[in-house]
N, C-alpha and C. Protein backbone atom coordinates (compact mmCIF):
# COMPACT_ATOMS: atom_id res chain seq x y z
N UNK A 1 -41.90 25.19 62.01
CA UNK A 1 -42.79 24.90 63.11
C UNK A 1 -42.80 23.41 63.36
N UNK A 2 -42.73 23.32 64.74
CA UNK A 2 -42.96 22.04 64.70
C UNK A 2 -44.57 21.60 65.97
N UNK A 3 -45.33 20.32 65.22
CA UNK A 3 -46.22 20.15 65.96
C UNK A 3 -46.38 19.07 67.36
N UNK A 4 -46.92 19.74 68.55
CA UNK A 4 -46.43 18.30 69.45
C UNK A 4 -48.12 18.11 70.01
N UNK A 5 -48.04 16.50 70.13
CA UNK A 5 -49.40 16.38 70.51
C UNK A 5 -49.31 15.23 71.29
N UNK A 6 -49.42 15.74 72.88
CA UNK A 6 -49.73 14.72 74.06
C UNK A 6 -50.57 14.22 74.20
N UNK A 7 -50.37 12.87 73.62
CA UNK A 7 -51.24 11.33 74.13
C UNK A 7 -52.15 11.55 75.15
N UNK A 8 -51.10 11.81 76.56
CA UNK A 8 -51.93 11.40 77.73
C UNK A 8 -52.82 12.29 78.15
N UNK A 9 -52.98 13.84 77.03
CA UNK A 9 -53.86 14.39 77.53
C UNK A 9 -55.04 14.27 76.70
N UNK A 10 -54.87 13.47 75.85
CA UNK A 10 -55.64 13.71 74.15
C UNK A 10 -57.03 12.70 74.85
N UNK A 11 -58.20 13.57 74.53
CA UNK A 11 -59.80 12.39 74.88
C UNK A 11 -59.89 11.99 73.48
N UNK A 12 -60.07 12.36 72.35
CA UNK A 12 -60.36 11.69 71.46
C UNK A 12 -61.70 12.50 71.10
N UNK A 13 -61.67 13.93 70.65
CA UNK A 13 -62.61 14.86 70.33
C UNK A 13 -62.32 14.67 68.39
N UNK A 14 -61.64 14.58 68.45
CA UNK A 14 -61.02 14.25 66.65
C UNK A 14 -61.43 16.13 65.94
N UNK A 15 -61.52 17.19 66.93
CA UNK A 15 -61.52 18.08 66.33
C UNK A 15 -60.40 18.02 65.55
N UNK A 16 -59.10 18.51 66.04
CA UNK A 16 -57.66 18.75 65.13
C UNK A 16 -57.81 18.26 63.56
N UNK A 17 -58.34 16.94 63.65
CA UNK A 17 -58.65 16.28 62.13
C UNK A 17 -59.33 16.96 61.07
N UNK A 18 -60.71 17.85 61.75
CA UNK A 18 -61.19 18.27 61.11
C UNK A 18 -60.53 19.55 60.94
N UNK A 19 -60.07 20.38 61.26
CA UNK A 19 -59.22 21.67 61.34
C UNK A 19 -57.83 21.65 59.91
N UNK A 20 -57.39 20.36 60.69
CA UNK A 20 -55.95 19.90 59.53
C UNK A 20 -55.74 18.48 59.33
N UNK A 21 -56.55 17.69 58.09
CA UNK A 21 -56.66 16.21 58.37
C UNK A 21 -55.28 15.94 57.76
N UNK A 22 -54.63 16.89 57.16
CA UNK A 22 -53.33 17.06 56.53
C UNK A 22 -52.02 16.26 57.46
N UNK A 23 -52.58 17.21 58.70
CA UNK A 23 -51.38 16.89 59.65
C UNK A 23 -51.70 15.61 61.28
N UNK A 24 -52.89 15.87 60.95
CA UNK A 24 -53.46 14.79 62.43
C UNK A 24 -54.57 14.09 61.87
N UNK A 25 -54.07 12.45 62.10
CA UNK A 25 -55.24 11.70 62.15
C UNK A 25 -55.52 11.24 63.96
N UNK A 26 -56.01 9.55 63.42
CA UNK A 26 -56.57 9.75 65.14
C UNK A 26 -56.14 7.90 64.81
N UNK A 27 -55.97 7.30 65.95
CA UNK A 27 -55.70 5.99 66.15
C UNK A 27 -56.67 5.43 66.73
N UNK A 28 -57.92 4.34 65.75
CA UNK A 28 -58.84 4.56 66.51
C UNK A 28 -58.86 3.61 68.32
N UNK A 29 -57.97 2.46 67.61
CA UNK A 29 -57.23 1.74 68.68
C UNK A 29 -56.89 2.49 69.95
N UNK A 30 -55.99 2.71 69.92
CA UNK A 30 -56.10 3.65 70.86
C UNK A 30 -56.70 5.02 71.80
N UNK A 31 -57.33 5.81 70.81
CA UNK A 31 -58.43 6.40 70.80
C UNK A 31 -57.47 8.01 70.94
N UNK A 32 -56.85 8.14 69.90
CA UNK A 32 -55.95 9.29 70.48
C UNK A 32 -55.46 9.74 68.89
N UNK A 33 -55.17 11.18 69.19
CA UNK A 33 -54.74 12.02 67.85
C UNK A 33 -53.34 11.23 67.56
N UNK A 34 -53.35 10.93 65.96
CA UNK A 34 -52.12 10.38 65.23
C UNK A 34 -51.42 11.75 64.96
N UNK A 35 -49.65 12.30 65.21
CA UNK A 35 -49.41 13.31 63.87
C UNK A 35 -48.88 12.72 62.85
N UNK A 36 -49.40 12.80 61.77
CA UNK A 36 -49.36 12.62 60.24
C UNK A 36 -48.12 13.59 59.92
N UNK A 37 -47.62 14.70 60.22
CA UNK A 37 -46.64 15.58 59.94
C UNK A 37 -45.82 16.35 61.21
N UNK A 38 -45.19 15.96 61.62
CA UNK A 38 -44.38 16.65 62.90
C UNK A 38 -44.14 18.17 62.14
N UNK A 39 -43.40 17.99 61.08
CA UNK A 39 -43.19 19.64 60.69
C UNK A 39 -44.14 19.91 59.39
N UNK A 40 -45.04 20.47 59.22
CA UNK A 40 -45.55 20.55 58.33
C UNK A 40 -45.24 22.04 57.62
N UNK A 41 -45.82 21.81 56.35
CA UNK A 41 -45.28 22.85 55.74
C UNK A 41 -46.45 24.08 56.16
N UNK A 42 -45.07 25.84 56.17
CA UNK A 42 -45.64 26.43 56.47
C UNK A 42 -47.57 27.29 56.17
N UNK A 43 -47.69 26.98 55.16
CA UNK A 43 -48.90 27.31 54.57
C UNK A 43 -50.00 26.60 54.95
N UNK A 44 -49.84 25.10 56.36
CA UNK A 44 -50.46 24.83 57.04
C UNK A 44 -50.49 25.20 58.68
N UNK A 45 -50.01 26.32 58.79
CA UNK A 45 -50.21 27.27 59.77
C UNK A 45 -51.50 27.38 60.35
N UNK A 46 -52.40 28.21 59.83
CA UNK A 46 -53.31 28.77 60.20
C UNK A 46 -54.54 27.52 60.73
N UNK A 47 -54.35 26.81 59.60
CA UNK A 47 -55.11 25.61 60.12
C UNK A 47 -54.60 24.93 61.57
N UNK A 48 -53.16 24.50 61.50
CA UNK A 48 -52.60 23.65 62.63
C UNK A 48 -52.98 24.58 63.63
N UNK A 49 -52.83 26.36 63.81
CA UNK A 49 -53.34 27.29 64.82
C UNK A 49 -54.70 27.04 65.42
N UNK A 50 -55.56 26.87 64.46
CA UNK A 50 -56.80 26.52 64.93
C UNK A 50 -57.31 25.24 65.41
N UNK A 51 -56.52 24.26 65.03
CA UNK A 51 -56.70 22.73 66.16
C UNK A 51 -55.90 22.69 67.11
N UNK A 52 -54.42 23.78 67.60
CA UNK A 52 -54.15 23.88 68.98
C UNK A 52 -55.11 24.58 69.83
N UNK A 53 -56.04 25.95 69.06
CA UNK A 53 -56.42 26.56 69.79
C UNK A 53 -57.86 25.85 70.57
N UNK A 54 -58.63 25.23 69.30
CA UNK A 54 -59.85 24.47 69.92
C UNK A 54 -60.14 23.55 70.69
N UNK A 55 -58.30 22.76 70.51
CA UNK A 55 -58.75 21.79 70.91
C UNK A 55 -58.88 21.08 72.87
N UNK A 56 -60.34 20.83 73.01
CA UNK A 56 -60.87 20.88 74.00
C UNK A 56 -60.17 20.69 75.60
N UNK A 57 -59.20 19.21 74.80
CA UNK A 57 -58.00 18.81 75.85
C UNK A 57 -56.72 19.37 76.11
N UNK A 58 -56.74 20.52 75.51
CA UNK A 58 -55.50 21.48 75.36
C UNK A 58 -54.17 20.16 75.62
N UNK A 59 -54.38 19.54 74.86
CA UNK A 59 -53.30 17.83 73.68
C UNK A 59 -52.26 18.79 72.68
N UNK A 60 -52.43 19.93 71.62
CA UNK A 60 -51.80 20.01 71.10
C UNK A 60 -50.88 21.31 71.51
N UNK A 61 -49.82 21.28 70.35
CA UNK A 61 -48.97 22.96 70.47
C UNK A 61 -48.41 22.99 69.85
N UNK A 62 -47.93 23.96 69.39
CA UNK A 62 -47.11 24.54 68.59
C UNK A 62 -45.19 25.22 68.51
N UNK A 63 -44.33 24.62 68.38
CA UNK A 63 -43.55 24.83 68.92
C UNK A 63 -42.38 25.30 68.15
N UNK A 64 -42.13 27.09 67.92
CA UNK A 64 -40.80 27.43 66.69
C UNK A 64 -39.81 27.15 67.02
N UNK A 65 -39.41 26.61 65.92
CA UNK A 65 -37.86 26.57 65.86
C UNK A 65 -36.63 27.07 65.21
N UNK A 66 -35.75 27.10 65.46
CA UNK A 66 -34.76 28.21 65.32
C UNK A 66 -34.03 27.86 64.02
């Protein structure tokens, strides 16, 4: 899996962090989700699922690869 997370849509809710601080921090400079892990390992699934799904600015996704 790989994780993608658009800047220009990202407000700076810092949910994702709390969901998977594993894989997303936040820049506070900028005010926008950091990814900490582009591919993370699979057993952080369910978590990374639940900060694409919540998150408010629909910023993140999820994307398989072959």
């Amino acid at each position: 899996m790989k994780v993608v997370a658009d800047t220009s849509l990202c407000q700076g809710h810092q949910l994702c962090q709390g969901e998977a601080p594993e894989v997303f921090g936040f820049d506070e400079d900028g005010d926008v989700v950091v990814l900490l892990q582009e591919h993370p390992d699979e057993s952080l699934r369910a978590d990374v699922g639940t900060a694409v799904k919540y998150c408010p600015a629909f910023a993140l996704s999820i994307e398989e690869e072959a």
